[in-house]
Protein backbone atom coordinates (compact mmCIF):
# COMPACT_ATOMS: atom_id res chain seq x y z
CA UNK A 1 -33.61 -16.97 -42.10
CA UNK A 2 -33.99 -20.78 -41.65
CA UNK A 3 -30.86 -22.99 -41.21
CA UNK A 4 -30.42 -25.37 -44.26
CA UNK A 5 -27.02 -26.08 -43.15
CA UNK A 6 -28.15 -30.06 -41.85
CA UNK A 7 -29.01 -30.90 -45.52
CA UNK A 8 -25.59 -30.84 -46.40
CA UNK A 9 -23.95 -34.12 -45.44
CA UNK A 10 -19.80 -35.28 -45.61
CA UNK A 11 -19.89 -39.09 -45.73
CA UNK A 12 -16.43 -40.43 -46.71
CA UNK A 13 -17.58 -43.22 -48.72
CA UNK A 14 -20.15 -41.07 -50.55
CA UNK A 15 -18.64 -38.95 -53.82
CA UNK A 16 -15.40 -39.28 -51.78
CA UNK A 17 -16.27 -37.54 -49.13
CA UNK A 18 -17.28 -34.37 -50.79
CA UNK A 19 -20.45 -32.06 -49.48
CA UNK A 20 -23.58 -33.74 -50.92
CA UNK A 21 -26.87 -32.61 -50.49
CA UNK A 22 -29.40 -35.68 -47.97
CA UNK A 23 -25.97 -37.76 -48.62
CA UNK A 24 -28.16 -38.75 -52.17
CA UNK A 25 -24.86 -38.41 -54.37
CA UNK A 26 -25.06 -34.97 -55.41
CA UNK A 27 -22.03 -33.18 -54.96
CA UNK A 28 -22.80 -29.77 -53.74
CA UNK A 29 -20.19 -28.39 -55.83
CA UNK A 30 -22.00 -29.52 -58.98
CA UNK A 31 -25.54 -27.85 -57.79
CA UNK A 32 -23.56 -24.58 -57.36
CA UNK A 33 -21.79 -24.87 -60.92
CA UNK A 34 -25.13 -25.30 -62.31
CA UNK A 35 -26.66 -22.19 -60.31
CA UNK A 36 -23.84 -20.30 -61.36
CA UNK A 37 -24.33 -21.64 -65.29
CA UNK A 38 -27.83 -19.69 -64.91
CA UNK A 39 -30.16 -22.47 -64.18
CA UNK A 40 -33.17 -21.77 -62.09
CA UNK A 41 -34.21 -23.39 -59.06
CA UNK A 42 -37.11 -24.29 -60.71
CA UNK A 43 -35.37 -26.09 -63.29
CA UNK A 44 -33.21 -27.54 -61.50
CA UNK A 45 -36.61 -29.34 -59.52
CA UNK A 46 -37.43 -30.14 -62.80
CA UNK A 47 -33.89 -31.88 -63.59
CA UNK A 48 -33.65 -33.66 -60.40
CA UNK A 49 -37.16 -34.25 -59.07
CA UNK A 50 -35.75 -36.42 -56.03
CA UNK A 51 -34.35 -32.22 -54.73
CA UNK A 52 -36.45 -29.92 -52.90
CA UNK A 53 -36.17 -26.18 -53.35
CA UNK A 54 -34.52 -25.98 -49.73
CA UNK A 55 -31.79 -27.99 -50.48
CA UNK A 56 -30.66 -25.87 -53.66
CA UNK A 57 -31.03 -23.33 -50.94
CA UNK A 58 -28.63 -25.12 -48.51
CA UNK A 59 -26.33 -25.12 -50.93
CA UNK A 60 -26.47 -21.31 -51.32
CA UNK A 61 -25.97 -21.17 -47.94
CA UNK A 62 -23.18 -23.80 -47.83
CA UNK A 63 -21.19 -21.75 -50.24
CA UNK A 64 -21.88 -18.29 -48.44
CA UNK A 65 -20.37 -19.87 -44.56
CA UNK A 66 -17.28 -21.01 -46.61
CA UNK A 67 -16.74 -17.43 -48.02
CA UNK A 68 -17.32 -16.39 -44.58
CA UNK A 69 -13.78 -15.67 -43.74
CA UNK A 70 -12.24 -12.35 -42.06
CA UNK A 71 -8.94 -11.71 -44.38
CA UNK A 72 -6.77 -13.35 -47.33
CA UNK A 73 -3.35 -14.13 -47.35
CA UNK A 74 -1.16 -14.81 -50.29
CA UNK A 75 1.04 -17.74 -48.97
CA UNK A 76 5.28 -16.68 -49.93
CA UNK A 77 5.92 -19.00 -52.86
C-alpha cells in the first residue's frame, strides 16, 4: 500500500493549525465528515476539482494511524 501520509500537512497559520490536505485550506477533518456523510470519492473530485483521488485517500489513511492505538483508558473524573 502506498504512503499518502506526506499529503497531509500541519501549518500553524493555516486553518489554525489543523491537518489539511497540500496545506490548500482543507481541513482534513471536513473531507472525513463528508466521506462519512456518504459522498463518493468521485464526487467529492467533482466538488473540489483542485483534490486528487490520493489525497481523499490520505485522509483515510490519516484517520486510520490516529485510531492506531493499543488500549483505552477512561480518565477518573
Amino acid at each position: 500500500m502506498e504512503n499518502f501520509l506526506n499529503r497531509i500537512t500541519i501549518d500553524s497559520e493555516i486553518c489554525h493549525g489543523k491537518p489539511t490536505i497540500r496545506g490548500l485550506r482543507y481541513p482534513v477533518e471536513n473531507m472525513l465528515e463528508l466521506l462519512a456523510s456518504g459522498m463518493t470519492i468521485e464526487e467529492l473530485l467533482t466538488d473540489y476539482p483542485d483534490l486528487e483521488r490520493e489525497d481523499f485517500l490520505a485522509c483515510l489513511e490519516y484517520a486510520a494511524k490516529l485510531t492506531n492505538i493499543k488500549s483505552i483508558h477512561k480518565i477518573a473524573s
